[in-house]
PDB file of N, CA and C in Angstrom:
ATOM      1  N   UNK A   1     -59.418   4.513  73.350  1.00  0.00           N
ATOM      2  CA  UNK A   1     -60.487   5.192  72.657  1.00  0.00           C
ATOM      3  C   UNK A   1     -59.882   6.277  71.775  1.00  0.00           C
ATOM      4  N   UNK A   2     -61.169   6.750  70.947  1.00  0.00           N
ATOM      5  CA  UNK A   2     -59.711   7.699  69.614  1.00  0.00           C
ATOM      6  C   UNK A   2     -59.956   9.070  70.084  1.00  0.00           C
ATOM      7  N   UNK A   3     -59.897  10.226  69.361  1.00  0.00           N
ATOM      8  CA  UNK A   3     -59.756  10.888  69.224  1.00  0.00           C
ATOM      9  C   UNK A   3     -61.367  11.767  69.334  1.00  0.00           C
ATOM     10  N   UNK A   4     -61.971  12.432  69.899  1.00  0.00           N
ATOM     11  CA  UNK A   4     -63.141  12.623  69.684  1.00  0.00           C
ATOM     12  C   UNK A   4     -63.392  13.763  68.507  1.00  0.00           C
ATOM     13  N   UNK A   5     -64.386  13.434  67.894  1.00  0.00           N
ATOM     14  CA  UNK A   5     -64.825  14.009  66.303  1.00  0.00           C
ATOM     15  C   UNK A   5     -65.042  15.273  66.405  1.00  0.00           C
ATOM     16  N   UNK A   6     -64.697  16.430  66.374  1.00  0.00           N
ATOM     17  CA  UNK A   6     -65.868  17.968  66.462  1.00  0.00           C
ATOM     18  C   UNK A   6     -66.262  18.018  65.185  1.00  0.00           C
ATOM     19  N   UNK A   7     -67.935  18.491  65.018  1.00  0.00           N
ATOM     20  CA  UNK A   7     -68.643  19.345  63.948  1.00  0.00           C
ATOM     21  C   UNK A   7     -67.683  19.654  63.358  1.00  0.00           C
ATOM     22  N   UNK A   8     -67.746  21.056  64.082  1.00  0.00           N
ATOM     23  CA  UNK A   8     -67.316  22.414  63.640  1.00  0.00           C
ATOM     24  C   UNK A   8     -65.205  21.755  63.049  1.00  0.00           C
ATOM     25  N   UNK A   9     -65.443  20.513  63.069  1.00  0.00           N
ATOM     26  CA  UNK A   9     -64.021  20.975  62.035  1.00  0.00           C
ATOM     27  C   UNK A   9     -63.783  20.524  60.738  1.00  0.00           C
ATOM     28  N   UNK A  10     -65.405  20.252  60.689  1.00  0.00           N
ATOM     29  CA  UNK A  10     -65.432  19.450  59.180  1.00  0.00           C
ATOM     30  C   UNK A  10     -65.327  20.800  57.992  1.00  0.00           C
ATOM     31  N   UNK A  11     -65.592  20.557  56.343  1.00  0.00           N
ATOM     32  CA  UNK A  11     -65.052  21.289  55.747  1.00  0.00           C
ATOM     33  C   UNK A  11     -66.390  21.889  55.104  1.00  0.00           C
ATOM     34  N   UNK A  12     -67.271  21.375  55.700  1.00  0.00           N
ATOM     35  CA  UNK A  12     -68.830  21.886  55.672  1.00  0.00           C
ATOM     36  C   UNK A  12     -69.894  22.233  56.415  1.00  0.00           C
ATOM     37  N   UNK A  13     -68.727  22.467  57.346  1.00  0.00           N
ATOM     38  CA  UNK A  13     -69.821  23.507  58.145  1.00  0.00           C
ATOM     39  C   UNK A  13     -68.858  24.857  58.513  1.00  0.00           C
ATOM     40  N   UNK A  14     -70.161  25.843  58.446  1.00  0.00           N
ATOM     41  CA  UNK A  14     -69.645  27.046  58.742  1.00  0.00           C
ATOM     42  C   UNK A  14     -69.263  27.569  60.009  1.00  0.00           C
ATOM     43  N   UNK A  15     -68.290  28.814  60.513  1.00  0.00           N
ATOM     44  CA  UNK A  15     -67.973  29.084  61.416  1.00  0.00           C
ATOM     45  C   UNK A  15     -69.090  29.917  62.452  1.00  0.00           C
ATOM     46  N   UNK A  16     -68.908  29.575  63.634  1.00  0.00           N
ATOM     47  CA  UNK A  16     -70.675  29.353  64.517  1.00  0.00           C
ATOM     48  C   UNK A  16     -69.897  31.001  65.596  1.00  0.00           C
ATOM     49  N   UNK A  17     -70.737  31.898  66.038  1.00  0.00           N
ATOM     50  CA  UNK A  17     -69.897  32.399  67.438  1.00  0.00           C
ATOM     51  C   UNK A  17     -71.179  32.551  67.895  1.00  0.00           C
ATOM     52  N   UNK A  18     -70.837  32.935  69.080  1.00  0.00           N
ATOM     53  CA  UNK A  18     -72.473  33.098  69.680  1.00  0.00           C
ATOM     54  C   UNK A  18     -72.223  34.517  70.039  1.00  0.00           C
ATOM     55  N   UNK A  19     -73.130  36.001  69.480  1.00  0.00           N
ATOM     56  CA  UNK A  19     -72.814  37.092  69.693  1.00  0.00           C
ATOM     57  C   UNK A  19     -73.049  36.973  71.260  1.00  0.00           C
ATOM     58  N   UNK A  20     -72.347  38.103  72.405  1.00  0.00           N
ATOM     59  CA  UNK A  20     -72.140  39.381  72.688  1.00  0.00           C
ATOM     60  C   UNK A  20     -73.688  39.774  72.951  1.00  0.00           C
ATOM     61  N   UNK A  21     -74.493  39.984  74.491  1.00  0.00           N
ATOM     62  CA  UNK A  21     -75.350  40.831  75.148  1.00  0.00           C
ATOM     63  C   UNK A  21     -75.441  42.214  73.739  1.00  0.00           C
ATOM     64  N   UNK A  22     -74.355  43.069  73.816  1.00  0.00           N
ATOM     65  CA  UNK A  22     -74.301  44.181  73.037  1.00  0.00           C
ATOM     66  C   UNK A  22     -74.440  43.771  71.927  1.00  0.00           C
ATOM     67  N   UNK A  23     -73.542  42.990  71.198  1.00  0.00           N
ATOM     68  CA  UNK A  23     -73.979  42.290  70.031  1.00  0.00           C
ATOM     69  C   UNK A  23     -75.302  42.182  69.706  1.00  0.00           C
ATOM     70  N   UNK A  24     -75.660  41.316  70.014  1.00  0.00           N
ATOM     71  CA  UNK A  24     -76.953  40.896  69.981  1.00  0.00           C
ATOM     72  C   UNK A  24     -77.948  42.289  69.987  1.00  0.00           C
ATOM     73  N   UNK A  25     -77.929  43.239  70.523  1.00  0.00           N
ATOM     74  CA  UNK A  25     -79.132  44.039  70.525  1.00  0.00           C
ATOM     75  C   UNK A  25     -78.629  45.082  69.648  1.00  0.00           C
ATOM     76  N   UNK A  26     -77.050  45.263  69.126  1.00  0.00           N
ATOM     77  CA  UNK A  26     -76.932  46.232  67.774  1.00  0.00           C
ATOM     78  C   UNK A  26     -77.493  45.098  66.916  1.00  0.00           C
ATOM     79  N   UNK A  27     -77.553  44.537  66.780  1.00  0.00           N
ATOM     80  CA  UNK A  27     -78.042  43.477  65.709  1.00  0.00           C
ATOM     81  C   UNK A  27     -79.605  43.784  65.547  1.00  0.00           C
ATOM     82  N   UNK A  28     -80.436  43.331  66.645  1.00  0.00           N
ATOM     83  CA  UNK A  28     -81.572  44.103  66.742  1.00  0.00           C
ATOM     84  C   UNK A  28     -81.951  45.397  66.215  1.00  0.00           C
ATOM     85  N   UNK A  29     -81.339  46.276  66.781  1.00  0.00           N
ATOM     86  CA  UNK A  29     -81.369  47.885  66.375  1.00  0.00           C
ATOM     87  C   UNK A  29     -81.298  47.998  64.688  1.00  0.00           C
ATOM     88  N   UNK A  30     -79.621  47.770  65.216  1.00  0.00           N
ATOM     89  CA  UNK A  30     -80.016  47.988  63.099  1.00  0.00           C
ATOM     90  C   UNK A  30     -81.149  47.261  62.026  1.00  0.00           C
ATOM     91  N   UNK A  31     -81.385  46.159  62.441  1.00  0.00           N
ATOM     92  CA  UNK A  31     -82.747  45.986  61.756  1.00  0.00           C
ATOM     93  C   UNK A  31     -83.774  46.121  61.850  1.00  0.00           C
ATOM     94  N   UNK A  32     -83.901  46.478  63.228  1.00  0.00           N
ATOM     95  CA  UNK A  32     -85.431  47.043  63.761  1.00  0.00           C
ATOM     96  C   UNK A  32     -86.396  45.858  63.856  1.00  0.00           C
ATOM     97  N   UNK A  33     -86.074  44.904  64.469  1.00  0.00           N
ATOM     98  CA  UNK A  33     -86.297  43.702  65.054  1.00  0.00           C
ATOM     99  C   UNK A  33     -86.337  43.123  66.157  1.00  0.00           C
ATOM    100  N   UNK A  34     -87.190  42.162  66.501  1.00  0.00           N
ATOM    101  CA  UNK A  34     -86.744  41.412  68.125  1.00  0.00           C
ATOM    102  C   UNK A  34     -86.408  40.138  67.616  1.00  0.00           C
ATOM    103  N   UNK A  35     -85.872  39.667  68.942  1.00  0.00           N
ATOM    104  CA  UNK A  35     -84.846  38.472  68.311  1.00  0.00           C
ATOM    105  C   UNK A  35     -85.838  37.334  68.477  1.00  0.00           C
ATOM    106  N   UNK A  36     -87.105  37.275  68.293  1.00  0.00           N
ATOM    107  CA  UNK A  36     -88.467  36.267  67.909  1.00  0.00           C
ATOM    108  C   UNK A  36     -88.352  36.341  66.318  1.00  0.00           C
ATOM    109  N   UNK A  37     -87.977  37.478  66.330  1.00  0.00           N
ATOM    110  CA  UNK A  37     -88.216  37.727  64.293  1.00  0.00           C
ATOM    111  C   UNK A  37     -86.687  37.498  63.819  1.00  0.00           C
ATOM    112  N   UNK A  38     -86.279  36.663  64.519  1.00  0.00           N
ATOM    113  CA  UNK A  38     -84.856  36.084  63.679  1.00  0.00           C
ATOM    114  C   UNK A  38     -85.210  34.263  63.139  1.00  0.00           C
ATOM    115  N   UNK A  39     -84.365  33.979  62.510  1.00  0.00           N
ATOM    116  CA  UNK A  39     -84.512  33.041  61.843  1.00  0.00           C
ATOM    117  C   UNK A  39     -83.915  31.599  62.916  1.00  0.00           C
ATOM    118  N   UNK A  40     -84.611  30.615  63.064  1.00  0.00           N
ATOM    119  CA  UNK A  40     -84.094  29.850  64.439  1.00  0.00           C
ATOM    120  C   UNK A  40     -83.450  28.733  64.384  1.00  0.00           C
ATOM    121  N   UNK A  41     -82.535  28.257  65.078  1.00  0.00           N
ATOM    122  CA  UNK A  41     -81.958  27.154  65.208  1.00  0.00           C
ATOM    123  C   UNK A  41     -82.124  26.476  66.728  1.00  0.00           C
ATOM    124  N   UNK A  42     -82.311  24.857  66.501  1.00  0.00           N
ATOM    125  CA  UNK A  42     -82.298  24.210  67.837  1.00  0.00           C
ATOM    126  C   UNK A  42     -81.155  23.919  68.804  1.00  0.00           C
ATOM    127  N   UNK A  43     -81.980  24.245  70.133  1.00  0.00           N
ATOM    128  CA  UNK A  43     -80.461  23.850  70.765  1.00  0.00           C
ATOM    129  C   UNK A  43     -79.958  22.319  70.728  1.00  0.00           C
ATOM    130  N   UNK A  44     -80.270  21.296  70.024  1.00  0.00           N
ATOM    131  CA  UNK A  44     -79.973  19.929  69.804  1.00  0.00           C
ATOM    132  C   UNK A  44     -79.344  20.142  68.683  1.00  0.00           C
ATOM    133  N   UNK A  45     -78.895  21.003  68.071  1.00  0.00           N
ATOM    134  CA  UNK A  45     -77.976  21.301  67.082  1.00  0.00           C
ATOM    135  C   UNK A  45     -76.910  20.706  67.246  1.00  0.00           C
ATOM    136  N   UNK A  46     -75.883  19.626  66.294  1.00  0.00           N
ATOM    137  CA  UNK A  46     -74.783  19.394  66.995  1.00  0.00           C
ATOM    138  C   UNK A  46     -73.554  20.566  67.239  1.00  0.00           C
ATOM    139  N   UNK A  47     -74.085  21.662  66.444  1.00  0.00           N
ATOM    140  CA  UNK A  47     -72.501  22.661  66.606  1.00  0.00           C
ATOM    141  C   UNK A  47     -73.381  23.496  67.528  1.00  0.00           C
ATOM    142  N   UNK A  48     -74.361  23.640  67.947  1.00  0.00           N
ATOM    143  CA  UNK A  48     -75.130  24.468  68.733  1.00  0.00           C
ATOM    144  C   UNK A  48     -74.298  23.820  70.370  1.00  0.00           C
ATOM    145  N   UNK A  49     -74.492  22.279  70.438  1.00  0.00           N
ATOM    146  CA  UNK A  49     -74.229  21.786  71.284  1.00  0.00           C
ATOM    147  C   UNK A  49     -72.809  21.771  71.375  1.00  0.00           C
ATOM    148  N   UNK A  50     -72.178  21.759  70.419  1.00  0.00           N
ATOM    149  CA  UNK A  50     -70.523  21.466  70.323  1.00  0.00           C
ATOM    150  C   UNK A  50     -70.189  23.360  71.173  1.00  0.00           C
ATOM    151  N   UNK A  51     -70.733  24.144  70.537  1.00  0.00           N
ATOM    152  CA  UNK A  51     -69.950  25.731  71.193  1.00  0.00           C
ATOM    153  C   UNK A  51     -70.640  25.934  72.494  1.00  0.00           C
ATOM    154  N   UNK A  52     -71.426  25.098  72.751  1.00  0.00           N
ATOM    155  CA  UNK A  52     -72.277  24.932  73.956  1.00  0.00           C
ATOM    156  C   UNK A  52     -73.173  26.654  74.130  1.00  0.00           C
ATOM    157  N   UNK A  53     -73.813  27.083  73.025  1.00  0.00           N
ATOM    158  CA  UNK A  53     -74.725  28.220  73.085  1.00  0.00           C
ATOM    159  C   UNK A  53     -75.790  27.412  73.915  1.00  0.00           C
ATOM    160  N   UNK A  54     -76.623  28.283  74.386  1.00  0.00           N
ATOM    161  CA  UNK A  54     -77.763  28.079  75.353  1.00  0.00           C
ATOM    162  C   UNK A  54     -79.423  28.672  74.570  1.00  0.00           C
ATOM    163  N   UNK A  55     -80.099  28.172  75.170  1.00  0.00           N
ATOM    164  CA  UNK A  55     -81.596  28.956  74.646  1.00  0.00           C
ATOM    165  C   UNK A  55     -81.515  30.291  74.767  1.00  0.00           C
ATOM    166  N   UNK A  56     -81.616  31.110  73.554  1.00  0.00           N
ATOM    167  CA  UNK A  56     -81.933  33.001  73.515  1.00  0.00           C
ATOM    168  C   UNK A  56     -80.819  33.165  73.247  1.00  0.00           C
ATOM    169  N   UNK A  57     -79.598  32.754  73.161  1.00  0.00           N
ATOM    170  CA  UNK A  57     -78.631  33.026  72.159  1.00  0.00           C
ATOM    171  C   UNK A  57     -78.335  33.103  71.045  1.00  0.00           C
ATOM    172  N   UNK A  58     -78.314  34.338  69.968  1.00  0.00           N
ATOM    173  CA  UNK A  58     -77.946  34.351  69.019  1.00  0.00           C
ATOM    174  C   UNK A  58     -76.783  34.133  68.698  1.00  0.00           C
ATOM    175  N   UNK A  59     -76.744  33.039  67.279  1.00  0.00           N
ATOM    176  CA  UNK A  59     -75.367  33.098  66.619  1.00  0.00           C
ATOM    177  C   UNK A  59     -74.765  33.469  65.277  1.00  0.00           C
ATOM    178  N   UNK A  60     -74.269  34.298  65.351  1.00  0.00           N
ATOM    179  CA  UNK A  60     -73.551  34.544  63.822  1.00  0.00           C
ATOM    180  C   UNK A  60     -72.903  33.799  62.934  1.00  0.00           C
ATOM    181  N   UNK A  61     -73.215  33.166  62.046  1.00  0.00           N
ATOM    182  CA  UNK A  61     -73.020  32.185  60.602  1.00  0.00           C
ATOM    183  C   UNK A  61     -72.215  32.829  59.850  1.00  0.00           C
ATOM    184  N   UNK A  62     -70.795  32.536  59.543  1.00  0.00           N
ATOM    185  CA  UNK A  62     -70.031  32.989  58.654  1.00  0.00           C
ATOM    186  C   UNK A  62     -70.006  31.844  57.149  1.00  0.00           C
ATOM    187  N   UNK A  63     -70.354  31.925  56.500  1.00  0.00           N
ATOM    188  CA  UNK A  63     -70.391  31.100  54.999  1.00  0.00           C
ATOM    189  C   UNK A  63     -69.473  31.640  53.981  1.00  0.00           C
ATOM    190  N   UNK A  64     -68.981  30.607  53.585  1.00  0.00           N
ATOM    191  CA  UNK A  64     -67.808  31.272  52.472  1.00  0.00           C
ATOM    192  C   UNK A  64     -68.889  31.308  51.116  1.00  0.00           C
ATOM    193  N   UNK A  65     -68.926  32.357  50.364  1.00  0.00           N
ATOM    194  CA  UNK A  65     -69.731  32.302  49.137  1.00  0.00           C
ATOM    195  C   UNK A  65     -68.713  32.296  47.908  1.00  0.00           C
ATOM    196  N   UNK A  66     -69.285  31.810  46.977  1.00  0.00           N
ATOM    197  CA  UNK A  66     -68.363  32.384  45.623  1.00  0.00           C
ATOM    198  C   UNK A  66     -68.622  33.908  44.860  1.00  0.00           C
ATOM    199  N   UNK A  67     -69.720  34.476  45.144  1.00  0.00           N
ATOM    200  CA  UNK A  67     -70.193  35.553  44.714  1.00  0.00           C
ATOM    201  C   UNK A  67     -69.554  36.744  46.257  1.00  0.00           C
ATOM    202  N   UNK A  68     -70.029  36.258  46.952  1.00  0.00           N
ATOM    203  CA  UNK A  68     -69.941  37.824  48.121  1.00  0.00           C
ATOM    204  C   UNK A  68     -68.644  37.382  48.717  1.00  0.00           C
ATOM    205  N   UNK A  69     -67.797  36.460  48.784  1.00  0.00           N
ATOM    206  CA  UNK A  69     -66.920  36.133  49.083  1.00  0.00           C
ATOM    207  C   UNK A  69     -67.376  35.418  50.285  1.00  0.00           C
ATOM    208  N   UNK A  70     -67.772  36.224  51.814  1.00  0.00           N
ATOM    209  CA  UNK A  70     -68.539  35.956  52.960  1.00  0.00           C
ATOM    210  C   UNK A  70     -69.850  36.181  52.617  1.00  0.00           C
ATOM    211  N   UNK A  71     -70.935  35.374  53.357  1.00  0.00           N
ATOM    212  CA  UNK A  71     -72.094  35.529  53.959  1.00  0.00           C
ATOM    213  C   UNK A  71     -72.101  35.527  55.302  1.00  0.00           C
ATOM    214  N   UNK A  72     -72.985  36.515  55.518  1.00  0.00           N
ATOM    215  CA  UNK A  72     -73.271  36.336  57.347  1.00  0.00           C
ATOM    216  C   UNK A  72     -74.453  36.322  57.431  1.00  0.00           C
ATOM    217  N   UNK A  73     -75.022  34.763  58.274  1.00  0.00           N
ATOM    218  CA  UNK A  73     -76.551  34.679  58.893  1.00  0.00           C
ATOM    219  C   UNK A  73     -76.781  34.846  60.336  1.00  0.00           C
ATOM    220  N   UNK A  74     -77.478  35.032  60.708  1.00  0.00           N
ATOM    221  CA  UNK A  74     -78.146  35.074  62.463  1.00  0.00           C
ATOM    222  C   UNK A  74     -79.150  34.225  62.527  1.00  0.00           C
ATOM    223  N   UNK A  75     -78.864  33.578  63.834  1.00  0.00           N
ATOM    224  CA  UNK A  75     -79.924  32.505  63.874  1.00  0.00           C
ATOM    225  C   UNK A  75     -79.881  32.724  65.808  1.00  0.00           C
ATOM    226  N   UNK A  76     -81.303  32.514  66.248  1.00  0.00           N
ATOM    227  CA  UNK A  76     -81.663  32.740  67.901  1.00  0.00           C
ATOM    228  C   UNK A  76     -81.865  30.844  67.831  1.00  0.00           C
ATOM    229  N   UNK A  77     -81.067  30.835  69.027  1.00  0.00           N
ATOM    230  CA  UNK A  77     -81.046  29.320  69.705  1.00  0.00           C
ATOM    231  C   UNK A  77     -82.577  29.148  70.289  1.00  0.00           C
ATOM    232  N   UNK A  78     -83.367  27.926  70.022  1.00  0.00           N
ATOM    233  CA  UNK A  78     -84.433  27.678  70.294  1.00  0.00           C
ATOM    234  C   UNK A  78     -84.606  26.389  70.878  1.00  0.00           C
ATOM    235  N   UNK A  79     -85.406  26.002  71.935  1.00  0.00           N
ATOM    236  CA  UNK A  79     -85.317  24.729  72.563  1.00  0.00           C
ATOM    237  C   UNK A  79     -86.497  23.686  71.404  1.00  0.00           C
ATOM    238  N   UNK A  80     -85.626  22.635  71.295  1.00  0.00           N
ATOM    239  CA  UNK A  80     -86.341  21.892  70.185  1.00  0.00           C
ATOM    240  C   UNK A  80     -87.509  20.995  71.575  1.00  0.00           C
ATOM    241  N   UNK A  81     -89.116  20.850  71.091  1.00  0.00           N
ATOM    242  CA  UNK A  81     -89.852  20.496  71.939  1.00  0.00           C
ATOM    243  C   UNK A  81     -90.224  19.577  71.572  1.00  0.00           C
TER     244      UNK A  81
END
């Protein structure tokens, strides 16, 4: 059998982490938000599933831009129903 495939090493997708308890709630703070009012991703995600994040985990999206150089998104893991 070959080699098994990961997502996360293709050349189009971005780099995934799953913040940090603390993380996660400076993240909150500084925007003055709960993590319902973040933007969501499913946990049937394949890189969701590949870093093995769980439901209520936020993850930080690193995107290479041509303008900002980096982008960074947040997205709260959500159970797809």
């Amino acid at each position: 059998m070959g080699k098994k495939y990961k997502v996360t090493d293709h050349i189009r997708v971005p780099e995934h982490e799953v913040l940090s308890s603390d993380e996660k709630e400076e993240l909150l703070e500084k925007f003055g938000i709960n993590q319902k009012q973040l933007p969501k991703i499913y946990d049937k995600d394949p890189v969701v599933k590949e870093i093995e994040a769980s439901v209520g985990d936020v993850l930080k999206i690193k995107r290479k831009s041509p303008t900002a150089g980096e982008a960074i998104y947040y997205r709260l893991v959500v159970e797809e129903k």
